[in-house]
ModelCIF file with pLDDT and N, C-alpha, C, O atoms, coordinates in Angstrom:
data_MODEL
#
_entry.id   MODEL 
#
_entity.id                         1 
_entity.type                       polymer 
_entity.pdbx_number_of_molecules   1 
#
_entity_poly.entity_id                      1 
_entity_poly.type                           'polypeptide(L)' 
_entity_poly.nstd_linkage                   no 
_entity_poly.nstd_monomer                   no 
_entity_poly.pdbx_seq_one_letter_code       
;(UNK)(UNK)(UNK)(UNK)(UNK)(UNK)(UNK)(UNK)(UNK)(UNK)(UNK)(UNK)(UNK)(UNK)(UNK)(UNK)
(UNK)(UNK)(UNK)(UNK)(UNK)(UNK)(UNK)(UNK)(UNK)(UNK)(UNK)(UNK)(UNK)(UNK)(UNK)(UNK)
(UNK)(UNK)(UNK)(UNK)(UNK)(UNK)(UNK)
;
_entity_poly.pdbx_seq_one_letter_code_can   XXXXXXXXXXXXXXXXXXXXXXXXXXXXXXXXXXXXXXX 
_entity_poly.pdbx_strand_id                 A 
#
loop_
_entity_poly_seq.entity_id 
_entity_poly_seq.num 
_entity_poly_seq.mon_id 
_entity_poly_seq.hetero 
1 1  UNK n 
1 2  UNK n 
1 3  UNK n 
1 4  UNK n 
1 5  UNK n 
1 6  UNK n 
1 7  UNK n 
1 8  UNK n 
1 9  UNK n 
1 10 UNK n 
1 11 UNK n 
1 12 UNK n 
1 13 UNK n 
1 14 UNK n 
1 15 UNK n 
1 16 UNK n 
1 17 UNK n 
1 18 UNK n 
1 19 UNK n 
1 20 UNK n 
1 21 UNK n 
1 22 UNK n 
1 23 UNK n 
1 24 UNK n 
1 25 UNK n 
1 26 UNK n 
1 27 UNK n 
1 28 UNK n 
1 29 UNK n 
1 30 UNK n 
1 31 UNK n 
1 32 UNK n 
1 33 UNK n 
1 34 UNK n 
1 35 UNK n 
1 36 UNK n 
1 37 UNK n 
1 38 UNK n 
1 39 UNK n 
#
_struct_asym.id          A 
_struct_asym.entity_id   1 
#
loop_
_ma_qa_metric.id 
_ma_qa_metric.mode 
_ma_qa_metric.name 
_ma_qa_metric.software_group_id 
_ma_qa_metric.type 
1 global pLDDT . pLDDT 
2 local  pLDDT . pLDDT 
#
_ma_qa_metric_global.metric_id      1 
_ma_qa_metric_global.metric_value   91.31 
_ma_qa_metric_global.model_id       1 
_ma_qa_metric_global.ordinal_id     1 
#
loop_
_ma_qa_metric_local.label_asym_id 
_ma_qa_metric_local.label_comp_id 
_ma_qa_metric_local.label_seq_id 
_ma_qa_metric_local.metric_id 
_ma_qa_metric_local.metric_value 
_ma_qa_metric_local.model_id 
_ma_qa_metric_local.ordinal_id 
A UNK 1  2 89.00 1 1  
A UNK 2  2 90.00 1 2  
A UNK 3  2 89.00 1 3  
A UNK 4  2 85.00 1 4  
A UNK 5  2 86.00 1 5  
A UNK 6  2 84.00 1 6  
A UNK 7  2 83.00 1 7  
A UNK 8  2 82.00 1 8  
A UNK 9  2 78.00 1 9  
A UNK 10 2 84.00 1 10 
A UNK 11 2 87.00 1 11 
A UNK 12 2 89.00 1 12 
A UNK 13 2 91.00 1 13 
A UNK 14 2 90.00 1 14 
A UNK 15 2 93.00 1 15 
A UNK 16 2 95.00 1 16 
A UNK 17 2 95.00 1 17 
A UNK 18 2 96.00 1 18 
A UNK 19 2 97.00 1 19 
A UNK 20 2 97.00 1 20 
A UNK 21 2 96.00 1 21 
A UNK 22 2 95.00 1 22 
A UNK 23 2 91.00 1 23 
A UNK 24 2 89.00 1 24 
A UNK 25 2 91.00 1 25 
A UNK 26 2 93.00 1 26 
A UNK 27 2 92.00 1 27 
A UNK 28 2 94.00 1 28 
A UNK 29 2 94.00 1 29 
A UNK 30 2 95.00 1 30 
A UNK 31 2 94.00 1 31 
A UNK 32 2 94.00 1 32 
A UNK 33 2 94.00 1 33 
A UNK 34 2 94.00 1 34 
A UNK 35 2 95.00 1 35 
A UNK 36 2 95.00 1 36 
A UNK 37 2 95.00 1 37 
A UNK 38 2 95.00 1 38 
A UNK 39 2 95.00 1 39 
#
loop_
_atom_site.group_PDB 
_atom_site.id 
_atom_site.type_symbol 
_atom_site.label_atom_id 
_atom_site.label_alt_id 
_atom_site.label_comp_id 
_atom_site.label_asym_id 
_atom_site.label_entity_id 
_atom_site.label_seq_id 
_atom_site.pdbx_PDB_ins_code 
_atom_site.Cartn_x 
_atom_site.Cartn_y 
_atom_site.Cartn_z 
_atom_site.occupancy 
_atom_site.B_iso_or_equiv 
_atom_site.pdbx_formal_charge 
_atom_site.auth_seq_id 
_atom_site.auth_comp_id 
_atom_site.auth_asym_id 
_atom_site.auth_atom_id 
_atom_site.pdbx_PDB_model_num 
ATOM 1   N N  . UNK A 1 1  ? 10.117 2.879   12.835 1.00 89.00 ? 1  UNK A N  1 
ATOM 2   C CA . UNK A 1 1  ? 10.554 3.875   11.838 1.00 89.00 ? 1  UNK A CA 1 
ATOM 3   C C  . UNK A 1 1  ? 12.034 4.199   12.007 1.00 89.00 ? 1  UNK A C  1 
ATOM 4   O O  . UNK A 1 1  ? 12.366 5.384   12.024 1.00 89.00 ? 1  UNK A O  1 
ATOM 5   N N  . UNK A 1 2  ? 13.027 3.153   12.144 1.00 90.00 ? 2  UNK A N  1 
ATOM 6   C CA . UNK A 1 2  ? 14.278 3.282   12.491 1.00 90.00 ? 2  UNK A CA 1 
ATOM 7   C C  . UNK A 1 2  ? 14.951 1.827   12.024 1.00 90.00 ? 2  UNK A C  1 
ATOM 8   O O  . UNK A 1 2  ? 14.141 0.910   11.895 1.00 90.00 ? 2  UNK A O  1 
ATOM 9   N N  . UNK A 1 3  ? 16.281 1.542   11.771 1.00 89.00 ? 3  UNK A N  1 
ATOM 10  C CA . UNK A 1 3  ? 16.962 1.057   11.623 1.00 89.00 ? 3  UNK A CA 1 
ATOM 11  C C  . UNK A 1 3  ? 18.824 1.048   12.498 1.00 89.00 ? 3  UNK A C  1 
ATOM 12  O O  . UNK A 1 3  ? 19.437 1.846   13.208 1.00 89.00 ? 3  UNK A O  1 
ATOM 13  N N  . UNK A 1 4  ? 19.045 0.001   12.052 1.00 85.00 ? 4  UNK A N  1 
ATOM 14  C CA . UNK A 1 4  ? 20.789 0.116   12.808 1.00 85.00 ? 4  UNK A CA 1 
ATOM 15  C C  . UNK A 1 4  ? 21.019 -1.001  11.545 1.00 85.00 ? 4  UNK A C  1 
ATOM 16  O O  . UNK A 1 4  ? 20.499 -2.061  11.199 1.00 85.00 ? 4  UNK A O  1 
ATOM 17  N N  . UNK A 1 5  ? 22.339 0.065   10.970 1.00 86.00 ? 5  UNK A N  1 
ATOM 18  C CA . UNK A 1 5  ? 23.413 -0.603  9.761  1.00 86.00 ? 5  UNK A CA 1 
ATOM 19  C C  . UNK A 1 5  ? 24.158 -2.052  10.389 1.00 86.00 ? 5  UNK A C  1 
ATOM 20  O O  . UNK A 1 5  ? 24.729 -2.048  11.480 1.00 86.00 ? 5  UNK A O  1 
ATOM 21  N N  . UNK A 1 6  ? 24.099 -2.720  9.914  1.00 84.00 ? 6  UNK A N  1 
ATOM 22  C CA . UNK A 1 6  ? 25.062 -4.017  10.209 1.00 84.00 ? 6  UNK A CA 1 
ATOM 23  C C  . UNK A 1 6  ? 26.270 -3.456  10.914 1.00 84.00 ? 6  UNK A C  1 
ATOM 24  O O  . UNK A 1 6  ? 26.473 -2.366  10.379 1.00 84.00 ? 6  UNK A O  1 
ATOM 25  N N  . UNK A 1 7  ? 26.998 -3.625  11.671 1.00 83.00 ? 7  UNK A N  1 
ATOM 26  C CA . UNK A 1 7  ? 27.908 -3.675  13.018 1.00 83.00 ? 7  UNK A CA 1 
ATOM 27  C C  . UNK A 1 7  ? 28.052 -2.330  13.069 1.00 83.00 ? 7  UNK A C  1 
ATOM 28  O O  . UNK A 1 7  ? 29.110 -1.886  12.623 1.00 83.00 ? 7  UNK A O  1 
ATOM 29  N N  . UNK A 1 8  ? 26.806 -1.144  13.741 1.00 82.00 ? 8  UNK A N  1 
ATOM 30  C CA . UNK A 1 8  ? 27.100 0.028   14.396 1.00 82.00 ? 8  UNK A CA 1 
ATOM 31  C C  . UNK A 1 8  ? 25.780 -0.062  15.382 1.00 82.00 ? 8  UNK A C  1 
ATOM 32  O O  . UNK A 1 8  ? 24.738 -0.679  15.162 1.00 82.00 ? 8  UNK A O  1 
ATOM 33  N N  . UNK A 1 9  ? 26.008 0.458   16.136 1.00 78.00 ? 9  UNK A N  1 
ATOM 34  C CA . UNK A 1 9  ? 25.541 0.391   17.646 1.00 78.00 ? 9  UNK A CA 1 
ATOM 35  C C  . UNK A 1 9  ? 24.777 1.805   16.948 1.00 78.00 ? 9  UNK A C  1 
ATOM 36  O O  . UNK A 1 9  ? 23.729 1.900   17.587 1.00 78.00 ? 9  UNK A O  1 
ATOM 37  N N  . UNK A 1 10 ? 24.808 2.558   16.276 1.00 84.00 ? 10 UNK A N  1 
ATOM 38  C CA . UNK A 1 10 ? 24.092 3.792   16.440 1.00 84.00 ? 10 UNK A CA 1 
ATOM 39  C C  . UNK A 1 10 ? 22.592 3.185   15.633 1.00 84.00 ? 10 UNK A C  1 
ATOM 40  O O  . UNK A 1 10 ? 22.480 2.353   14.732 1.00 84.00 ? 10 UNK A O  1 
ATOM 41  N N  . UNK A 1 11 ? 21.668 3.887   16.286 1.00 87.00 ? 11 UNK A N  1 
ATOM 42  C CA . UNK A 1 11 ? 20.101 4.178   15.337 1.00 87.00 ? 11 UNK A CA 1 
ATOM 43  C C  . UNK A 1 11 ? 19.929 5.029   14.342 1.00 87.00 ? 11 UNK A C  1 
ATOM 44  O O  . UNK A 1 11 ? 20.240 6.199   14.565 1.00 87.00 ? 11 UNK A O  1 
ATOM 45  N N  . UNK A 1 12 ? 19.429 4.690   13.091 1.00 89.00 ? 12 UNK A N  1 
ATOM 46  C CA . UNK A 1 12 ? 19.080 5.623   12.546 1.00 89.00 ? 12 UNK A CA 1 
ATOM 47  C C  . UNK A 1 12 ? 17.710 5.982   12.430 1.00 89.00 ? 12 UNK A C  1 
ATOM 48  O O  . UNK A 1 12 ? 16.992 5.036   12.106 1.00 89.00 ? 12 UNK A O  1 
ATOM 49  N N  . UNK A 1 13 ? 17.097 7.148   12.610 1.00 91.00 ? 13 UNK A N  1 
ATOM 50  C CA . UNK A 1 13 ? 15.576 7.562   12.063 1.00 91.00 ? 13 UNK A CA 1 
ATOM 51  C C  . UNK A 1 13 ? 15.355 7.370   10.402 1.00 91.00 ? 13 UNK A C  1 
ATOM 52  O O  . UNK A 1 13 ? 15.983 7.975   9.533  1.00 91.00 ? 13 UNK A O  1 
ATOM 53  N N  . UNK A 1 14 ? 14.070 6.152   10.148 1.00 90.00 ? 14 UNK A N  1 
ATOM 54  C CA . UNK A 1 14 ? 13.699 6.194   8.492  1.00 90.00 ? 14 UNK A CA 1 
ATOM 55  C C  . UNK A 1 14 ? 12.468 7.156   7.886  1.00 90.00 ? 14 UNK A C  1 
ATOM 56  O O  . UNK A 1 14 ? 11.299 6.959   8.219  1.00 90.00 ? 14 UNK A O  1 
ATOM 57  N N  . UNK A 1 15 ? 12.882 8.273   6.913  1.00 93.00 ? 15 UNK A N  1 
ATOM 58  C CA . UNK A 1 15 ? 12.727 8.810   7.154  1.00 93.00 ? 15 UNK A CA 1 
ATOM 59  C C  . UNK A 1 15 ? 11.787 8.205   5.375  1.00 93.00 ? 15 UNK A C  1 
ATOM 60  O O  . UNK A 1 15 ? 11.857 9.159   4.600  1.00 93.00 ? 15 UNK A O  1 
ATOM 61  N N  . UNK A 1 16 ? 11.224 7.285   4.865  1.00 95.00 ? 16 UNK A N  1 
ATOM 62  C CA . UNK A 1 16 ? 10.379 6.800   3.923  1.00 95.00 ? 16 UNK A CA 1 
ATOM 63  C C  . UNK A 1 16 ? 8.939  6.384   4.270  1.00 95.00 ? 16 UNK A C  1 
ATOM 64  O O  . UNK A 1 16 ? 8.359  6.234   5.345  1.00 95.00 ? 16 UNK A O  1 
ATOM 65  N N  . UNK A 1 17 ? 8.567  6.251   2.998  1.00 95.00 ? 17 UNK A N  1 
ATOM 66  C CA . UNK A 1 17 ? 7.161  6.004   2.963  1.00 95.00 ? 17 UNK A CA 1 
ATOM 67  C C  . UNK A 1 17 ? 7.526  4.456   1.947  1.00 95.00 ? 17 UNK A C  1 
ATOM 68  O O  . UNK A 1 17 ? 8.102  4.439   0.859  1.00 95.00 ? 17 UNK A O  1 
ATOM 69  N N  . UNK A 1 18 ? 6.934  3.163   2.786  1.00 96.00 ? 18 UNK A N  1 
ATOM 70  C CA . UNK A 1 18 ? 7.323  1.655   2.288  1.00 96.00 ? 18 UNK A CA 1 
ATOM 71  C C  . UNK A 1 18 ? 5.148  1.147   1.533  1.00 96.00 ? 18 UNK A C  1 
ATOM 72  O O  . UNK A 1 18 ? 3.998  1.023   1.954  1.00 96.00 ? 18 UNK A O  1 
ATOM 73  N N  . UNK A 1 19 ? 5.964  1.066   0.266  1.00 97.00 ? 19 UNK A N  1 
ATOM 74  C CA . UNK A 1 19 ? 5.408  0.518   -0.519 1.00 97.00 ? 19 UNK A CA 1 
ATOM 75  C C  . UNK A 1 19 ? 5.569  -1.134  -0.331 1.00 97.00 ? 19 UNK A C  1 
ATOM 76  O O  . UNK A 1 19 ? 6.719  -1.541  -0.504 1.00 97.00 ? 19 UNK A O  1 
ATOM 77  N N  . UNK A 1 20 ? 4.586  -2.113  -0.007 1.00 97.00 ? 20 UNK A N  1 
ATOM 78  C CA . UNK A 1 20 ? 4.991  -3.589  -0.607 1.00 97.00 ? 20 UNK A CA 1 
ATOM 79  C C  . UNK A 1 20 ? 4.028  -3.833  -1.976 1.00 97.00 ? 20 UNK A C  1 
ATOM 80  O O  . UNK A 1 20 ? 3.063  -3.260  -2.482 1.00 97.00 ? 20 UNK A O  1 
ATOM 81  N N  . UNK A 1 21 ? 4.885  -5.059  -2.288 1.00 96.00 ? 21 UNK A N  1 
ATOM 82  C CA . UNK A 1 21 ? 3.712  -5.794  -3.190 1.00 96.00 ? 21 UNK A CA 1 
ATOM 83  C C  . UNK A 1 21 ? 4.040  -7.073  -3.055 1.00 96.00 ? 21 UNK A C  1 
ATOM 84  O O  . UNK A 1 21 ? 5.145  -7.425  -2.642 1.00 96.00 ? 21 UNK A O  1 
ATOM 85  N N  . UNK A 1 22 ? 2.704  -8.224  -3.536 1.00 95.00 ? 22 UNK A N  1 
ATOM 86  C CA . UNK A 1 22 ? 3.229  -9.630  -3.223 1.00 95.00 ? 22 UNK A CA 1 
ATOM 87  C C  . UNK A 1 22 ? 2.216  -9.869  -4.239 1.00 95.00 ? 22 UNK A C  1 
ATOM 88  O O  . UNK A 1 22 ? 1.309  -9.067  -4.460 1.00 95.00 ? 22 UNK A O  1 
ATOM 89  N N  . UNK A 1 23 ? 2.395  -11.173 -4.971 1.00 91.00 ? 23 UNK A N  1 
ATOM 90  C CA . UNK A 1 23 ? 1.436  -12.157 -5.821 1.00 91.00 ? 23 UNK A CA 1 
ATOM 91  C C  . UNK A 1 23 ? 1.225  -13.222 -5.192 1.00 91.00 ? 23 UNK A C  1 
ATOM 92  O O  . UNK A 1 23 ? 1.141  -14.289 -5.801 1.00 91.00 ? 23 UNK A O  1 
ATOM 93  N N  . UNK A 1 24 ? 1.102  -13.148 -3.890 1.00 89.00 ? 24 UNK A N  1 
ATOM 94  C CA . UNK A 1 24 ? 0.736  -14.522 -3.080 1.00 89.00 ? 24 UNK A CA 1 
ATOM 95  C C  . UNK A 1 24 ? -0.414 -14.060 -2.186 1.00 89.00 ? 24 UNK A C  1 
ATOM 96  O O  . UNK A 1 24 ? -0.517 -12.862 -1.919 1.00 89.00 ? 24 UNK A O  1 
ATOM 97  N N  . UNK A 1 25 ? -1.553 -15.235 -1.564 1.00 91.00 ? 25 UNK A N  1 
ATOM 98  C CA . UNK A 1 25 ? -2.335 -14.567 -0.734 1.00 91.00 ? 25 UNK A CA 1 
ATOM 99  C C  . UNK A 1 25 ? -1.585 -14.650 0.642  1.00 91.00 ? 25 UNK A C  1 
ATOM 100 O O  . UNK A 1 25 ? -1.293 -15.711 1.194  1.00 91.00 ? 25 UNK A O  1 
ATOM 101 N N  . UNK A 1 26 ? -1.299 -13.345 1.147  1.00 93.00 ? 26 UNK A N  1 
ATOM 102 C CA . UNK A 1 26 ? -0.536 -13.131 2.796  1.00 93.00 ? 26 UNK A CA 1 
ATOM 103 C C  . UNK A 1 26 ? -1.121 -13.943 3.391  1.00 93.00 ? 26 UNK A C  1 
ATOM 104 O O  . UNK A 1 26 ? -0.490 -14.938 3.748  1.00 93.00 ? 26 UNK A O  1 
ATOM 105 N N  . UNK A 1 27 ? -2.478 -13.835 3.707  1.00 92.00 ? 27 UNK A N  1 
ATOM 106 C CA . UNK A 1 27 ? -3.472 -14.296 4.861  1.00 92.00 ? 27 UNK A CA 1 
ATOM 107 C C  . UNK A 1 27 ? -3.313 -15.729 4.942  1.00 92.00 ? 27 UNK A C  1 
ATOM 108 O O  . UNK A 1 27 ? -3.298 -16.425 5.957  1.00 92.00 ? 27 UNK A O  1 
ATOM 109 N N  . UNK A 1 28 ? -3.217 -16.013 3.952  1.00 94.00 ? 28 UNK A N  1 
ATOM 110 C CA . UNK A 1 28 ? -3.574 -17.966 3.432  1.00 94.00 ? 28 UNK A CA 1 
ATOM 111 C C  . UNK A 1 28 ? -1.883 -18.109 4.048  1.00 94.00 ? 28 UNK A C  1 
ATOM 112 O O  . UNK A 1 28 ? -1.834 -19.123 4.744  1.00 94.00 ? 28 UNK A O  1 
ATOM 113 N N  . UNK A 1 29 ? -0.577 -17.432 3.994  1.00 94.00 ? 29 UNK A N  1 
ATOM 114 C CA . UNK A 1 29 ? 0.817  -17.768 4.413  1.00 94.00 ? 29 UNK A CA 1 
ATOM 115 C C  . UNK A 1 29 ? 0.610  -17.524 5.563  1.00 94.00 ? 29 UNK A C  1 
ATOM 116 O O  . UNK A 1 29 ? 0.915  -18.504 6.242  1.00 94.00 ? 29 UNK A O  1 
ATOM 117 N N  . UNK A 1 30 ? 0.184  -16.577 6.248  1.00 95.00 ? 30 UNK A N  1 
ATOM 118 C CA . UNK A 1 30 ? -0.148 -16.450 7.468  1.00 95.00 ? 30 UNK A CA 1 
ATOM 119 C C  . UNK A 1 30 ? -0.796 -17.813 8.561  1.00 95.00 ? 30 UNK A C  1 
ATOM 120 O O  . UNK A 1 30 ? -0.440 -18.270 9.648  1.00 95.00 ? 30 UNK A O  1 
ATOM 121 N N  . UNK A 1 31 ? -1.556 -18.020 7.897  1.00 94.00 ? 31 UNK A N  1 
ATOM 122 C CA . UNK A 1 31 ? -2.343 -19.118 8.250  1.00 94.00 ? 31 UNK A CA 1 
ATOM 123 C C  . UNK A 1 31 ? -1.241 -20.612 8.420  1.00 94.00 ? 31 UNK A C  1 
ATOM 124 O O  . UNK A 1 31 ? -1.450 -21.440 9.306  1.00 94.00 ? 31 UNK A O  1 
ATOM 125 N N  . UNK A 1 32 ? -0.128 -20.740 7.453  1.00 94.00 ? 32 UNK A N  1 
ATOM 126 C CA . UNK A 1 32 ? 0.569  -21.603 7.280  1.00 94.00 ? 32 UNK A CA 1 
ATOM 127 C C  . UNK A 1 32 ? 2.017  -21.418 7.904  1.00 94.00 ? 32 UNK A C  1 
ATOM 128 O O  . UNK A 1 32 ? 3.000  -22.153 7.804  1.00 94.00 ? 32 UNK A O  1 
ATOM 129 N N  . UNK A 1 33 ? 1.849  -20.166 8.608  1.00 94.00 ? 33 UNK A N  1 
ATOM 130 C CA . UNK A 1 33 ? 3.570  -19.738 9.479  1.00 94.00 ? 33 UNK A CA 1 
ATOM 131 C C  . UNK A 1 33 ? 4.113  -19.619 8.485  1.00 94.00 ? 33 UNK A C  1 
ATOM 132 O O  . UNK A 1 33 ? 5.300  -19.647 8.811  1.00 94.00 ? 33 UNK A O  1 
ATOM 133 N N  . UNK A 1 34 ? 4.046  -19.464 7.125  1.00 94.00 ? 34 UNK A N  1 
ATOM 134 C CA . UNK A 1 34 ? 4.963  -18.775 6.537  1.00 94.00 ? 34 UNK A CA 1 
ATOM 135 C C  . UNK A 1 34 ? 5.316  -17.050 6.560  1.00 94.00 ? 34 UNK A C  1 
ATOM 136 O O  . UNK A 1 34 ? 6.356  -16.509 6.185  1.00 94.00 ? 34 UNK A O  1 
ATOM 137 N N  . UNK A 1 35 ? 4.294  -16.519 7.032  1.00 95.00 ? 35 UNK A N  1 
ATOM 138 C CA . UNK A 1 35 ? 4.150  -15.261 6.497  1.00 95.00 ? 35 UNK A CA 1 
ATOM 139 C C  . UNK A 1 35 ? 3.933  -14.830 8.134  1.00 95.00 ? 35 UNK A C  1 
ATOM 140 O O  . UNK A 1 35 ? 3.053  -15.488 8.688  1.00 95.00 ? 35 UNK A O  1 
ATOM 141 N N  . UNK A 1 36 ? 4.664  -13.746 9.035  1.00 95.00 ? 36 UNK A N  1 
ATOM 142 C CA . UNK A 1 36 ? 4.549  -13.400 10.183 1.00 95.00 ? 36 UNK A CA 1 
ATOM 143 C C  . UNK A 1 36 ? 3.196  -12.107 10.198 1.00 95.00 ? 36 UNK A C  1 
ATOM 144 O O  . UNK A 1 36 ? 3.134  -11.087 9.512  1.00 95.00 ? 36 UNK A O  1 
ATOM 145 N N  . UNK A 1 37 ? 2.311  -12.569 11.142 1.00 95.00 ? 37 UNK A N  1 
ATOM 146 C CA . UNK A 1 37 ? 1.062  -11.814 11.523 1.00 95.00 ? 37 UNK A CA 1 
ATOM 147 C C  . UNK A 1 37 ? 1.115  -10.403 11.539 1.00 95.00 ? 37 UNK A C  1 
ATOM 148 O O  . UNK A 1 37 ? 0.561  -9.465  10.966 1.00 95.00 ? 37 UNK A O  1 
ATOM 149 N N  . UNK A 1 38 ? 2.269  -10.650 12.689 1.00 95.00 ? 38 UNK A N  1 
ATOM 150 C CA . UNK A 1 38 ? 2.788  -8.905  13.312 1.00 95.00 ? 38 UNK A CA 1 
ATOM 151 C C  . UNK A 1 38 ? 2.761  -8.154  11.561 1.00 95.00 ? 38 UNK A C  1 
ATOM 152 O O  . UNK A 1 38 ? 1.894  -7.428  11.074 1.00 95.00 ? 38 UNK A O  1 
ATOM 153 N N  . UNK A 1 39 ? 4.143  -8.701  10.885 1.00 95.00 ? 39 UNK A N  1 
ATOM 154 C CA . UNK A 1 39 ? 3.875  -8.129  9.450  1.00 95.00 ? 39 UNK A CA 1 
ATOM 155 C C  . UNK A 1 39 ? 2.915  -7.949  8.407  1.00 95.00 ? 39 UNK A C  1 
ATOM 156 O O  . UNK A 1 39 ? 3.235  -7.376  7.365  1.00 95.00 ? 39 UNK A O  1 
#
């Protein structure tokens, strides 16, 4: 729940609520290393 801007050493706290959407099946990319698990 944090980020760091492209070339600053500081953290920031995110302070959103993340919506995705996809028209692909994840699981089936998953399955194929396209699509990372952890995510």
């Amino acid at each position: 729940s944090s980020f760091r801007p492209l070339g600053s050493g500081a953290t920031i706290r995110a302070n959103v609520r993340v919506i995705a959407a996809c028209n692909s099946d994840l699981q089936q990319l998953v399955k194929e290393k396209r699509f990372r698990a952890d995510l």
